[in-house]
PDB file of N, CA and C in Angstrom:
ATOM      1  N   UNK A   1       0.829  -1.192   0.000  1.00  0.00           N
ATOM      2  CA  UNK A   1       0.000   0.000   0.000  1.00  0.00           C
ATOM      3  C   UNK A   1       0.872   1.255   0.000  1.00  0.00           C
ATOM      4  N   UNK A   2       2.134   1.293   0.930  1.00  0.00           N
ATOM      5  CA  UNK A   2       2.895   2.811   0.983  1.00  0.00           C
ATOM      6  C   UNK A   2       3.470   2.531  -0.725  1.00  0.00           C
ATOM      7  N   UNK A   3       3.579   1.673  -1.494  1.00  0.00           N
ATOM      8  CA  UNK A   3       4.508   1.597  -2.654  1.00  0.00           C
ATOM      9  C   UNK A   3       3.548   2.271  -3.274  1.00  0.00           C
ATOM     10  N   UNK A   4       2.435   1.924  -3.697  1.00  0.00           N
ATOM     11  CA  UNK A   4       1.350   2.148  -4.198  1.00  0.00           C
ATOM     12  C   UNK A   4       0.980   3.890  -4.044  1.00  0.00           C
ATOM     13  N   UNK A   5       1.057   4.032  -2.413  1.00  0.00           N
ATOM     14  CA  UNK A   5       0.639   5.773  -2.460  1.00  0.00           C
ATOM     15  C   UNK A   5       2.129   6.576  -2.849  1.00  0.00           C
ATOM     16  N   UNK A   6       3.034   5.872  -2.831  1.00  0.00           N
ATOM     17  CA  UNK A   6       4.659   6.963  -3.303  1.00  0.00           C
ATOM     18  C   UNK A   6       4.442   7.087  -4.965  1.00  0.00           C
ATOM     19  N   UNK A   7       3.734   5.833  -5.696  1.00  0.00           N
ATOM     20  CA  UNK A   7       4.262   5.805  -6.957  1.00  0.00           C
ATOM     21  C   UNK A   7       3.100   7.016  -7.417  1.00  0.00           C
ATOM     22  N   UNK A   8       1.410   7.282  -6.771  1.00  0.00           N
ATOM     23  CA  UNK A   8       0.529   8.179  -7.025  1.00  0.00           C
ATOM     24  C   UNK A   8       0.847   9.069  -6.581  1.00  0.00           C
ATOM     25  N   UNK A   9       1.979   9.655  -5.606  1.00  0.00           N
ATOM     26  CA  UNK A   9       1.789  10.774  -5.036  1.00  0.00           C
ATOM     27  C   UNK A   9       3.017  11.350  -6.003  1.00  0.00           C
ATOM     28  N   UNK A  10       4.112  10.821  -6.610  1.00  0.00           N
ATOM     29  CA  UNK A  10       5.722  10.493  -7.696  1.00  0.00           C
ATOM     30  C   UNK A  10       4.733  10.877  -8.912  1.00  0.00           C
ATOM     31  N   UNK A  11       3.651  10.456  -9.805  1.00  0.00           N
ATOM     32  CA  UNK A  11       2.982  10.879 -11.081  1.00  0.00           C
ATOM     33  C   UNK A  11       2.390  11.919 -10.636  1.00  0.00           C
ATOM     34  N   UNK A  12       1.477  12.202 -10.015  1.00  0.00           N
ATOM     35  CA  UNK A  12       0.696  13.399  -9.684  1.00  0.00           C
ATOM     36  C   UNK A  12       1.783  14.460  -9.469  1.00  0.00           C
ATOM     37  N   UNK A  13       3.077  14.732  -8.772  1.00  0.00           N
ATOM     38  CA  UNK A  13       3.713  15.543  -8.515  1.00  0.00           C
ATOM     39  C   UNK A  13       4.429  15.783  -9.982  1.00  0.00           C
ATOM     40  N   UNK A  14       4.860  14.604 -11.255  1.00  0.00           N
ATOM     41  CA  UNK A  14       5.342  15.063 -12.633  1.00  0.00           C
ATOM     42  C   UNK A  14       4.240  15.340 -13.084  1.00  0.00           C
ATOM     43  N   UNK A  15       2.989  15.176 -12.905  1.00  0.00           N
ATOM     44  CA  UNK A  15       1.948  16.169 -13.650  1.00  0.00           C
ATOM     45  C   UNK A  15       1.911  17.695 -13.616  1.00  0.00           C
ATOM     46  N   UNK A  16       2.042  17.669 -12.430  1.00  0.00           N
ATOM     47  CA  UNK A  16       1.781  18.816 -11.982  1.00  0.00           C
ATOM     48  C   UNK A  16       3.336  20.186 -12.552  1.00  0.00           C
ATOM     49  N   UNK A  17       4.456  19.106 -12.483  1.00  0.00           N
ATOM     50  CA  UNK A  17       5.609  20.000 -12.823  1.00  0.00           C
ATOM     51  C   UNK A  17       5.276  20.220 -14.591  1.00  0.00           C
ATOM     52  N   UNK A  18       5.074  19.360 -15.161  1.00  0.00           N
ATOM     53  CA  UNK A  18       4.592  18.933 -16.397  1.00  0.00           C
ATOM     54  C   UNK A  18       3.724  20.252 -16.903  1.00  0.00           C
ATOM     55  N   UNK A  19       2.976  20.588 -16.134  1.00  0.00           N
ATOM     56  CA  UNK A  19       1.498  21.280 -16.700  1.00  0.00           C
ATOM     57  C   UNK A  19       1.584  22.920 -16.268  1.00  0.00           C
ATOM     58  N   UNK A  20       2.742  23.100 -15.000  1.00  0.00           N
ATOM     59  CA  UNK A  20       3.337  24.300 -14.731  1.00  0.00           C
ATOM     60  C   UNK A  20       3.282  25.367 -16.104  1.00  0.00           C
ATOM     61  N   UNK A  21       4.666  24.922 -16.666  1.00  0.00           N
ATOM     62  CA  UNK A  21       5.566  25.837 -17.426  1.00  0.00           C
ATOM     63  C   UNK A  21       4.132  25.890 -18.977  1.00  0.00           C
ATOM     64  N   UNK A  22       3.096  24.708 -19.234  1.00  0.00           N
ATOM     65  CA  UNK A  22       1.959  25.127 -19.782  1.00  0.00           C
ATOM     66  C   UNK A  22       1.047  26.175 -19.295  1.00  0.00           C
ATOM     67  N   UNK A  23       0.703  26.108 -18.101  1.00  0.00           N
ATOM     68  CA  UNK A  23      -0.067  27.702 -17.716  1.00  0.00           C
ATOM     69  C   UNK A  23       0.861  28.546 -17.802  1.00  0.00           C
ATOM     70  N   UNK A  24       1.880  28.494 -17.768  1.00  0.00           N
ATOM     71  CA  UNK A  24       2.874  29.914 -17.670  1.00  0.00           C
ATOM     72  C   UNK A  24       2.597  30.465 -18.735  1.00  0.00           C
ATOM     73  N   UNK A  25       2.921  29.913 -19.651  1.00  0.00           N
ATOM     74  CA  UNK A  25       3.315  30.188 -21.384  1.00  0.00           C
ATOM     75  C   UNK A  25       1.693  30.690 -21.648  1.00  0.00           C
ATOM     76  N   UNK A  26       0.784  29.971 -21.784  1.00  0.00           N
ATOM     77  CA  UNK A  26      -0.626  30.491 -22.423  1.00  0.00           C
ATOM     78  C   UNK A  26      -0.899  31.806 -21.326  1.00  0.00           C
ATOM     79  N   UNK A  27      -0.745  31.635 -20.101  1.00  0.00           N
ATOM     80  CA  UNK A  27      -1.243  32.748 -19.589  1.00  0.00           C
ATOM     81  C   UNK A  27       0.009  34.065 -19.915  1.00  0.00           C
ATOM     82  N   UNK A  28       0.822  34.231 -20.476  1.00  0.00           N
ATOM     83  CA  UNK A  28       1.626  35.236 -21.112  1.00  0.00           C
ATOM     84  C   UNK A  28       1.140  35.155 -22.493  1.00  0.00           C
ATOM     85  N   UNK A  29       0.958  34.251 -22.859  1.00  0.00           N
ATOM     86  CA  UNK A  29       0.431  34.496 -24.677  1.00  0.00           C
ATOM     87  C   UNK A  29      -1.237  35.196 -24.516  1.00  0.00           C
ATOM     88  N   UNK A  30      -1.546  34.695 -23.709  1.00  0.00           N
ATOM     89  CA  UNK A  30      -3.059  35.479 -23.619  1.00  0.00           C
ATOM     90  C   UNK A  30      -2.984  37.216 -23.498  1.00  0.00           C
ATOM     91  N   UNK A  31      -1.896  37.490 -23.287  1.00  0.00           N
ATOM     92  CA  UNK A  31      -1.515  39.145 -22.787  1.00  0.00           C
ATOM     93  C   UNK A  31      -1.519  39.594 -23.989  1.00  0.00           C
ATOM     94  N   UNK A  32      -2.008  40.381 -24.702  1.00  0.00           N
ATOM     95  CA  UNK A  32      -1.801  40.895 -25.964  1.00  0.00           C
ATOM     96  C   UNK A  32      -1.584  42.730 -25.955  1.00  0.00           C
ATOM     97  N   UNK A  33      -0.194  42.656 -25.925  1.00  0.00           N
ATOM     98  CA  UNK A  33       0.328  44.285 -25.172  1.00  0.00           C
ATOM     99  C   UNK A  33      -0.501  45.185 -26.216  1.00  0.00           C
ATOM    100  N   UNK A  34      -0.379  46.346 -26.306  1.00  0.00           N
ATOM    101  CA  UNK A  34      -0.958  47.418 -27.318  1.00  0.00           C
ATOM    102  C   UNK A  34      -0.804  48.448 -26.699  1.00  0.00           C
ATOM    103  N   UNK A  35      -0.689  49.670 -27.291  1.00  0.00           N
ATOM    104  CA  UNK A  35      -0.118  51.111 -27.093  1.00  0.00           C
ATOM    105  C   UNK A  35      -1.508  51.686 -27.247  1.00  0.00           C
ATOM    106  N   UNK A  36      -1.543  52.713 -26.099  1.00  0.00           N
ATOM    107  CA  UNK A  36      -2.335  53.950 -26.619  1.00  0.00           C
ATOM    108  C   UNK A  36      -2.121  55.267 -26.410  1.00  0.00           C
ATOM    109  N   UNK A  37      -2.206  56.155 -27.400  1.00  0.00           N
ATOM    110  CA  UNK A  37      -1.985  57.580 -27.163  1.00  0.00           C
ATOM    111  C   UNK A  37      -2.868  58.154 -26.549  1.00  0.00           C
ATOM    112  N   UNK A  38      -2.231  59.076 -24.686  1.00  0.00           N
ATOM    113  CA  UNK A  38      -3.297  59.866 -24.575  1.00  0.00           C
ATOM    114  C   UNK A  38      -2.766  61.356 -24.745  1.00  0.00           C
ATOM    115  N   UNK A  39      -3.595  62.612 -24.197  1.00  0.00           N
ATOM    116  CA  UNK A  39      -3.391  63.706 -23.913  1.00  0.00           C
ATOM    117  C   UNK A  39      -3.588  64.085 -22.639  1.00  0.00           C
ATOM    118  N   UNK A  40      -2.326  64.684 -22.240  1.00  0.00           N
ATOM    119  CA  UNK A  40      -2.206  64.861 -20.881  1.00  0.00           C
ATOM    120  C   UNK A  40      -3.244  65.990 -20.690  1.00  0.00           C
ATOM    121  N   UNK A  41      -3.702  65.854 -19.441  1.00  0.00           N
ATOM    122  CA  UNK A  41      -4.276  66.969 -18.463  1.00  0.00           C
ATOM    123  C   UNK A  41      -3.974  67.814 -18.167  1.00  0.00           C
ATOM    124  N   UNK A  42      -4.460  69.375 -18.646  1.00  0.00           N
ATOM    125  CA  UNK A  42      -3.648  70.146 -17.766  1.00  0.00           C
ATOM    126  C   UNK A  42      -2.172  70.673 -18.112  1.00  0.00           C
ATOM    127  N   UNK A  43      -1.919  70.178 -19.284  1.00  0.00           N
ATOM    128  CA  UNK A  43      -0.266  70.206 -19.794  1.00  0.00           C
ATOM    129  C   UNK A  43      -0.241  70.790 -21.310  1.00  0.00           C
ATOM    130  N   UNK A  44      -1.269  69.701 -21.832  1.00  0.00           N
ATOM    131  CA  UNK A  44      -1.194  70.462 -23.376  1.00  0.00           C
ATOM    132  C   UNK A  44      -0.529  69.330 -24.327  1.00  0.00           C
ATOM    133  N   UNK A  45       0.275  68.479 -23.349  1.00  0.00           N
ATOM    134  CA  UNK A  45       0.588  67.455 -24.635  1.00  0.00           C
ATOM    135  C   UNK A  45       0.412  66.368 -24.481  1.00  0.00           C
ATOM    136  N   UNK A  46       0.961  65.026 -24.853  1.00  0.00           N
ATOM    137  CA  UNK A  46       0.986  63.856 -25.097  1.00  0.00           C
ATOM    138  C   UNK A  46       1.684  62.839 -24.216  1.00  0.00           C
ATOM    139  N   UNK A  47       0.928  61.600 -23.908  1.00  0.00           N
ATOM    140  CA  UNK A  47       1.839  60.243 -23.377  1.00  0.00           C
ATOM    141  C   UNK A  47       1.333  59.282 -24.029  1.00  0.00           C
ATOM    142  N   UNK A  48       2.232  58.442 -23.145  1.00  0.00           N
ATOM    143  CA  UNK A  48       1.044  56.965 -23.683  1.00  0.00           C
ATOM    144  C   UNK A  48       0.615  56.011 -22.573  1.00  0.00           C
ATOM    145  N   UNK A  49      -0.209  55.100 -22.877  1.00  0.00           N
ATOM    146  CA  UNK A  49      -0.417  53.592 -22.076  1.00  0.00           C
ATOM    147  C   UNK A  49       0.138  52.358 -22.850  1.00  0.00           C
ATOM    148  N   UNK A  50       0.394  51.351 -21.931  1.00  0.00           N
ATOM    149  CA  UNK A  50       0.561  50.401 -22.491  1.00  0.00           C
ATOM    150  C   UNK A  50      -0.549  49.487 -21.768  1.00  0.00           C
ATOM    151  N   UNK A  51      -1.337  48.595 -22.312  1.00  0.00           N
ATOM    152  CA  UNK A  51      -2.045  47.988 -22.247  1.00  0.00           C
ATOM    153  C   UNK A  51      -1.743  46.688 -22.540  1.00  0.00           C
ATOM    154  N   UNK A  52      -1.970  45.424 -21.281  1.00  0.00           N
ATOM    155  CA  UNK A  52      -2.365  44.349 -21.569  1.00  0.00           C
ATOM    156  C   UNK A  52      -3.858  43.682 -21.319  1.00  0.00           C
ATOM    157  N   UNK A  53      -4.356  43.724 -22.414  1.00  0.00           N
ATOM    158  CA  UNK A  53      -5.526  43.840 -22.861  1.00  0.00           C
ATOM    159  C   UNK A  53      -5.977  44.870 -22.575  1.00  0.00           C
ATOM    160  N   UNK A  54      -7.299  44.710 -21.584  1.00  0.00           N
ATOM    161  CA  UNK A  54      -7.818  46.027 -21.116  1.00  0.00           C
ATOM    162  C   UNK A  54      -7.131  46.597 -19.859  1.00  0.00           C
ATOM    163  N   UNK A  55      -6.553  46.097 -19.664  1.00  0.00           N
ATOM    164  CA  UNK A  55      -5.321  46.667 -18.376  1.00  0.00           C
ATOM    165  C   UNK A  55      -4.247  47.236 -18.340  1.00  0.00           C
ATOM    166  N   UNK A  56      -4.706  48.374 -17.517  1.00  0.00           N
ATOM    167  CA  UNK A  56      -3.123  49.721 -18.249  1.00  0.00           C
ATOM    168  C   UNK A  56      -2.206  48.790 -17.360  1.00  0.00           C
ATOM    169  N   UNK A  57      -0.839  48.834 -17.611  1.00  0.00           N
ATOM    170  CA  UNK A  57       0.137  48.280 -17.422  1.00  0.00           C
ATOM    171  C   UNK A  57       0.855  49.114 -16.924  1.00  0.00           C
ATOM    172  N   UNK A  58       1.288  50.236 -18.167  1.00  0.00           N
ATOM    173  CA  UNK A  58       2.206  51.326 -18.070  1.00  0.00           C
ATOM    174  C   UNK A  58       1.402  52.322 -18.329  1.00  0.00           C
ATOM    175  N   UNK A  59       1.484  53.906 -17.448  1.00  0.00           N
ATOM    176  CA  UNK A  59       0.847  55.193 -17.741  1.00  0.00           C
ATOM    177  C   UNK A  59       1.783  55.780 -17.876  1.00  0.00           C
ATOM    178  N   UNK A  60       2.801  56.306 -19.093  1.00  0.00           N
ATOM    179  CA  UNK A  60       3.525  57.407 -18.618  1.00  0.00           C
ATOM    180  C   UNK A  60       2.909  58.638 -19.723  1.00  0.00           C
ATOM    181  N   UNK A  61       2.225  59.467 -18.878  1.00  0.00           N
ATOM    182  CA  UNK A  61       2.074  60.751 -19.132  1.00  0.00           C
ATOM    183  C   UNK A  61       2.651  62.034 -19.427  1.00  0.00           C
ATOM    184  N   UNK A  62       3.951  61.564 -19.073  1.00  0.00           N
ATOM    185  CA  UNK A  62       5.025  62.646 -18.946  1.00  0.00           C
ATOM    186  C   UNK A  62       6.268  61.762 -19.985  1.00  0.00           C
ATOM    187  N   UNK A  63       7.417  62.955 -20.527  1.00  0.00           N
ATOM    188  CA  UNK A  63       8.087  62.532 -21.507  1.00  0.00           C
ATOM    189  C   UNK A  63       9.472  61.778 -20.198  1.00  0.00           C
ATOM    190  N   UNK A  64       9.259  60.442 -20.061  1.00  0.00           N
ATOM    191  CA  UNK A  64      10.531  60.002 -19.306  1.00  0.00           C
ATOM    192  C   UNK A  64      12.236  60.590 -19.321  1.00  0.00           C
ATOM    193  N   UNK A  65      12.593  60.097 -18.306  1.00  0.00           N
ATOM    194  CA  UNK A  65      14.460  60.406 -18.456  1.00  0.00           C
ATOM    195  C   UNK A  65      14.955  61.875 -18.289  1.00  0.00           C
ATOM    196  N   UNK A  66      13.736  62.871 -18.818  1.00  0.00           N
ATOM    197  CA  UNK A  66      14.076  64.305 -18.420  1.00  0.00           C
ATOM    198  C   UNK A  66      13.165  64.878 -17.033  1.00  0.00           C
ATOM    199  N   UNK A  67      13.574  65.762 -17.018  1.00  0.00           N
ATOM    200  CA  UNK A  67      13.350  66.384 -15.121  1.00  0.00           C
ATOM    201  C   UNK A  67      12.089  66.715 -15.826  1.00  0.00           C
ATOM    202  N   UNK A  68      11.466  66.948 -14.934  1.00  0.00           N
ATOM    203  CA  UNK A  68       9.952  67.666 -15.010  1.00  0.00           C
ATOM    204  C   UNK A  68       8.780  67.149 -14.925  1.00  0.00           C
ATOM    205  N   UNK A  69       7.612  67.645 -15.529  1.00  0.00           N
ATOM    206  CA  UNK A  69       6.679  67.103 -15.813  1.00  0.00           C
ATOM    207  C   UNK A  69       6.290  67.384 -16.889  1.00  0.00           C
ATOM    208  N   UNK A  70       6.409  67.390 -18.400  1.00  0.00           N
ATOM    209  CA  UNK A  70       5.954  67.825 -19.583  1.00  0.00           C
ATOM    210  C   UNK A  70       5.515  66.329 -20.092  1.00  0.00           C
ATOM    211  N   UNK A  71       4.898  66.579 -20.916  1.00  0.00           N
ATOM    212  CA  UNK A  71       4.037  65.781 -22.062  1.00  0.00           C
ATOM    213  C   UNK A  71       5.117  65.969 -23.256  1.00  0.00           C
ATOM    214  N   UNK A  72       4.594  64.737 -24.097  1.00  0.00           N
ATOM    215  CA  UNK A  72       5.748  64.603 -25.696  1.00  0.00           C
ATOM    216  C   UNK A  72       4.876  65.953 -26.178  1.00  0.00           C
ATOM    217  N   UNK A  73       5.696  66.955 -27.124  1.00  0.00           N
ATOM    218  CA  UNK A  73       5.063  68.279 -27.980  1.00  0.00           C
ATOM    219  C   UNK A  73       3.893  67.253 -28.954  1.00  0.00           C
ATOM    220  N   UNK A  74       4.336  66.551 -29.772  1.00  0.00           N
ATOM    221  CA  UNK A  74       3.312  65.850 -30.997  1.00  0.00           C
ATOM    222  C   UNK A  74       2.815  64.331 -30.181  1.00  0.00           C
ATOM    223  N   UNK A  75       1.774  63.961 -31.005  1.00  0.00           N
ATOM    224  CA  UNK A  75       1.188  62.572 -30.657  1.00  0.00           C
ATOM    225  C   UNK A  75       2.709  61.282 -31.200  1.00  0.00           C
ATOM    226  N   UNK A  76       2.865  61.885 -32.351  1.00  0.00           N
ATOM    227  CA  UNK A  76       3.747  61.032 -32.879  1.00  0.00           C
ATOM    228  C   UNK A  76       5.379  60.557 -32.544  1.00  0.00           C
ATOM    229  N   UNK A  77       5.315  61.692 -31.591  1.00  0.00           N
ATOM    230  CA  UNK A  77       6.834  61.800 -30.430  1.00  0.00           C
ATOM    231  C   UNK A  77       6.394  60.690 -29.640  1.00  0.00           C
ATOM    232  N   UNK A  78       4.605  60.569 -29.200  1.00  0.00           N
ATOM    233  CA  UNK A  78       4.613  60.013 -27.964  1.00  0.00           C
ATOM    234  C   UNK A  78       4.646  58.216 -28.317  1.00  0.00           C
ATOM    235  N   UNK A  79       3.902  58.199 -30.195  1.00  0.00           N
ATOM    236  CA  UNK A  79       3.856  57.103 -30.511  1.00  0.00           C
ATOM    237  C   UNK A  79       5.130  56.440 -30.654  1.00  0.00           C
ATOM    238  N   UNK A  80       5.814  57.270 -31.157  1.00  0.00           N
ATOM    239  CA  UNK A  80       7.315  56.259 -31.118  1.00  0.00           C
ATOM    240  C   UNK A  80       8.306  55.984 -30.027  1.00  0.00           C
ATOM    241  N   UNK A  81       8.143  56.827 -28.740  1.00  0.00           N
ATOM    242  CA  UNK A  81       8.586  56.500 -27.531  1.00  0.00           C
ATOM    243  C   UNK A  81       7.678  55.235 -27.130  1.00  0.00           C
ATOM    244  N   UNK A  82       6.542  55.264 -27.005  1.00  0.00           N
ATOM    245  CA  UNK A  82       5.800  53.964 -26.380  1.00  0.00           C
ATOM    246  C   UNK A  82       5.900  52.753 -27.450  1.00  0.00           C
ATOM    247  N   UNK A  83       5.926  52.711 -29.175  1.00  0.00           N
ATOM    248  CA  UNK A  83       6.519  51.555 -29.341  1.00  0.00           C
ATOM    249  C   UNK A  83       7.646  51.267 -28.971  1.00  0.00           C
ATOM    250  N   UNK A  84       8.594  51.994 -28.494  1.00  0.00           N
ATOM    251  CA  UNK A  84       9.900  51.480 -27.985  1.00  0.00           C
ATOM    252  C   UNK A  84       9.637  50.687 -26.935  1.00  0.00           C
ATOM    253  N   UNK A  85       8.952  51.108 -25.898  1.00  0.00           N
ATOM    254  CA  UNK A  85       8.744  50.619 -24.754  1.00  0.00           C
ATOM    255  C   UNK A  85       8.173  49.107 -24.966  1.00  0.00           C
ATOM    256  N   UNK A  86       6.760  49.168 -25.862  1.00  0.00           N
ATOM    257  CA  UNK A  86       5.977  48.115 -26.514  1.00  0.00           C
ATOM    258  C   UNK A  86       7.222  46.944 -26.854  1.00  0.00           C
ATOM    259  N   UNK A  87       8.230  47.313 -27.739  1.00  0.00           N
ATOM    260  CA  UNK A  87       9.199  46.315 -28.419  1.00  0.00           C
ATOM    261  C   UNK A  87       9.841  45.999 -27.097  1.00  0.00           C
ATOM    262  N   UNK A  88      10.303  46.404 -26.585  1.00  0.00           N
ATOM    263  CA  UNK A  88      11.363  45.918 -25.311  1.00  0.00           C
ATOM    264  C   UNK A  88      10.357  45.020 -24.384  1.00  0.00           C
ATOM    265  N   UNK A  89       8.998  45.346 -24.053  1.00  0.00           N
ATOM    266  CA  UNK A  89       8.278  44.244 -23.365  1.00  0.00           C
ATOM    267  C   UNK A  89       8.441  43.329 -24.227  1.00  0.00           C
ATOM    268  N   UNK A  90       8.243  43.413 -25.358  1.00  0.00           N
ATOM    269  CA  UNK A  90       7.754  42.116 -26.403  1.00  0.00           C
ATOM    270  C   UNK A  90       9.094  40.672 -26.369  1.00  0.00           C
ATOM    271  N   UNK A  91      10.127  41.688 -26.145  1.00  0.00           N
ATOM    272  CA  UNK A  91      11.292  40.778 -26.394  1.00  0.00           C
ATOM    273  C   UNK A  91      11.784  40.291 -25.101  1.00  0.00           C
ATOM    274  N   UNK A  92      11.346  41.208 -24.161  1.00  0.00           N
ATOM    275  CA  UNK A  92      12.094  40.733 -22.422  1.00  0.00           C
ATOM    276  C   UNK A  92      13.038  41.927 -21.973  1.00  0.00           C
ATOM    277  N   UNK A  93      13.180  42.474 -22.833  1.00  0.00           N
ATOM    278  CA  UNK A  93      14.344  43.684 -22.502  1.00  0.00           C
ATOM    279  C   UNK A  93      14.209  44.758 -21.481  1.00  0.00           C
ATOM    280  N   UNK A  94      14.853  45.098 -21.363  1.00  0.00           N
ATOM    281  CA  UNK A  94      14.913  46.297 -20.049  1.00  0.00           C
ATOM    282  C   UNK A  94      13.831  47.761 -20.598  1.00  0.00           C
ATOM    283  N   UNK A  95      12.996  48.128 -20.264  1.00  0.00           N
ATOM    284  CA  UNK A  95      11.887  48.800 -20.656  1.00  0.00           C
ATOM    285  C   UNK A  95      12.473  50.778 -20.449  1.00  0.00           C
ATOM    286  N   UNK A  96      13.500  50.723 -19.707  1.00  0.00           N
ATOM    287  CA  UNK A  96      14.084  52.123 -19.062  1.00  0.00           C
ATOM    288  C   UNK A  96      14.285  53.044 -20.481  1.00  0.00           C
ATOM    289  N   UNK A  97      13.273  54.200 -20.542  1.00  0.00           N
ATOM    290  CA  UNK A  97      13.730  54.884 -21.836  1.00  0.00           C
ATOM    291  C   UNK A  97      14.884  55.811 -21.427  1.00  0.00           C
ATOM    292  N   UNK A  98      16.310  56.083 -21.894  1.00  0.00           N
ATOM    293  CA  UNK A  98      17.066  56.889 -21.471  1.00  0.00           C
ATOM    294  C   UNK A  98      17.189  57.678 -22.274  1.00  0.00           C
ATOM    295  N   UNK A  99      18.200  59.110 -22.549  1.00  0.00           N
ATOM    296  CA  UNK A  99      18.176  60.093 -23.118  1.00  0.00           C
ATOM    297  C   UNK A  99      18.207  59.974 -24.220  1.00  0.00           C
ATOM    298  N   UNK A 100      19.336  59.297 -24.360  1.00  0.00           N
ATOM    299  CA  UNK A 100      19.658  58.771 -25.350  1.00  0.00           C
ATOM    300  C   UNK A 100      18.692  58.129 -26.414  1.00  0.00           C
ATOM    301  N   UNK A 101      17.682  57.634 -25.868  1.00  0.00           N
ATOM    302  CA  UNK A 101      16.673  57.089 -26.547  1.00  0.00           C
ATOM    303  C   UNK A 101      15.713  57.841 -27.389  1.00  0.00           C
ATOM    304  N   UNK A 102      15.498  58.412 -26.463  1.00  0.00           N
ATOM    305  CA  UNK A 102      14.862  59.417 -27.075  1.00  0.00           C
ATOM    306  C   UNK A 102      15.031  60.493 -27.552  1.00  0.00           C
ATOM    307  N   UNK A 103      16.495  60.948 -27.948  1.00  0.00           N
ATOM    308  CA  UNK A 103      16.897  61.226 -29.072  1.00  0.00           C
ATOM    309  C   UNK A 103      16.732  60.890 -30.169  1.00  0.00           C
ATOM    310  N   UNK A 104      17.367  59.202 -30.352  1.00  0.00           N
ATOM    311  CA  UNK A 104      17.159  58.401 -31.406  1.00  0.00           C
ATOM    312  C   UNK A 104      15.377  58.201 -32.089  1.00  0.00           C
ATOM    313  N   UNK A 105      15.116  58.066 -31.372  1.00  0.00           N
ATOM    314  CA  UNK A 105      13.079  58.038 -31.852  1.00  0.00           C
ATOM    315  C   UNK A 105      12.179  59.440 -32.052  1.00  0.00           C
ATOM    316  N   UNK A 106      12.705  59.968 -31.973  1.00  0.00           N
ATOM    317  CA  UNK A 106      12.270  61.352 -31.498  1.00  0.00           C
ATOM    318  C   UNK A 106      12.317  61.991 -32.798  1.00  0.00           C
ATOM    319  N   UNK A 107      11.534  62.842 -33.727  1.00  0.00           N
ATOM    320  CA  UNK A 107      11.934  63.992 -34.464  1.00  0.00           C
ATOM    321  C   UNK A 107      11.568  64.928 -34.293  1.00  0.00           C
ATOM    322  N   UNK A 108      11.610  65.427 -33.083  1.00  0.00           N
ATOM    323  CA  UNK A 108      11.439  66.962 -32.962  1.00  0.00           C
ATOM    324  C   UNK A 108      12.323  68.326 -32.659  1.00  0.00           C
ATOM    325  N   UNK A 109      13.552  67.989 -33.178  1.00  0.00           N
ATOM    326  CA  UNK A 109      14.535  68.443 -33.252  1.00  0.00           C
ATOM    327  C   UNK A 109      15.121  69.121 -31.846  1.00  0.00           C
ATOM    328  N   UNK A 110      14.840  68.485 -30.597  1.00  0.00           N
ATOM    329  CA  UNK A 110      15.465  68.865 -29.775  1.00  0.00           C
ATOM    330  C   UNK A 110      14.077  69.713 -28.906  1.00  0.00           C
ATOM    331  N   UNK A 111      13.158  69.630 -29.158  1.00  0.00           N
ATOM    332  CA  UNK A 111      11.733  70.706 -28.804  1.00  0.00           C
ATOM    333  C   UNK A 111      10.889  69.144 -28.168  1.00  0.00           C
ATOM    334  N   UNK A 112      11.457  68.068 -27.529  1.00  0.00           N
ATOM    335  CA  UNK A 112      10.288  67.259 -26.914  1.00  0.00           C
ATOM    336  C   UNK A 112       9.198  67.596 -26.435  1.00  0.00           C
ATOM    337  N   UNK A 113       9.323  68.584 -25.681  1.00  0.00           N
ATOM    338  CA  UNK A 113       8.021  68.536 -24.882  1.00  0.00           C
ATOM    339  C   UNK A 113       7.596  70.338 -25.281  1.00  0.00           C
ATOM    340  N   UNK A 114       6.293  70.546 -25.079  1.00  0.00           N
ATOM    341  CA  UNK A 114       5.718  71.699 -25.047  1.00  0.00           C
ATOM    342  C   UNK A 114       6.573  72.568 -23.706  1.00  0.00           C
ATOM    343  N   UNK A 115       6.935  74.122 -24.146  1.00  0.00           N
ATOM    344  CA  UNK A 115       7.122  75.034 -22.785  1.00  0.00           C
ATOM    345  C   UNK A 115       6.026  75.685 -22.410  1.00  0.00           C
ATOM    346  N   UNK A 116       5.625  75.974 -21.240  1.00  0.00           N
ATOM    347  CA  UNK A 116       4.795  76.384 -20.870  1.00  0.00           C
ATOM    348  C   UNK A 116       5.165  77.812 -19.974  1.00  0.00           C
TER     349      UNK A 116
END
């Protein structure tokens, strides 16, 4: 009888390791990230969300890495900072936008954010 309950309690425990790393995986494939552009409050310009599914994930409202609180000047400053962000979730990568970054994505010749 103890042989009997080691060898059910030995399968049930490789099921279970077995069927783990399957919920892991579908419940991350079920996440389907997506960007949205908003307009900040009160500011005059632009951020974004990142959304998995209907769940904000990420709010950044403000243009990251620089002091302050400003919004991107155009929608399209804000769209190509948040696909950056979007691609780096997608792949596993470190999500931190630095200056540098947003240089590179950026065409607004040095005018990111609205002055107020």
């Amino acid at each position: 009888m103890n042989m009997k309950k080691n060898k059910s309690i030995l399968w049930l425990t490789l099921a279970i390791c077995m069927l783990i790393p399957f919920f892991l995986y579908h419940r991350h494939e079920a996440c389907r990230y997506s960007l949205q552009i908003i307009e900040t409050e009160n500011e005059g310009g632009y951020g974004y969300r990142i959304l998995c599914g209907d769940r904000v994930v990420i709010c950044q409202p403000y243009i990251p890495s620089l002091p302050g609180r400003k919004g991107f000047a155009s929608e399209e400053d804000a769209r190509r900072v948040g696909n950056l962000v979007l691609e780096r979730i997608r792949s596993g990568s470190d999500i931190t936008i630095s200056a540098s970054d947003l240089e590179q994505v950026t065409e607004t010749n040095g005018f990111l954010y609205r002055a107020h």
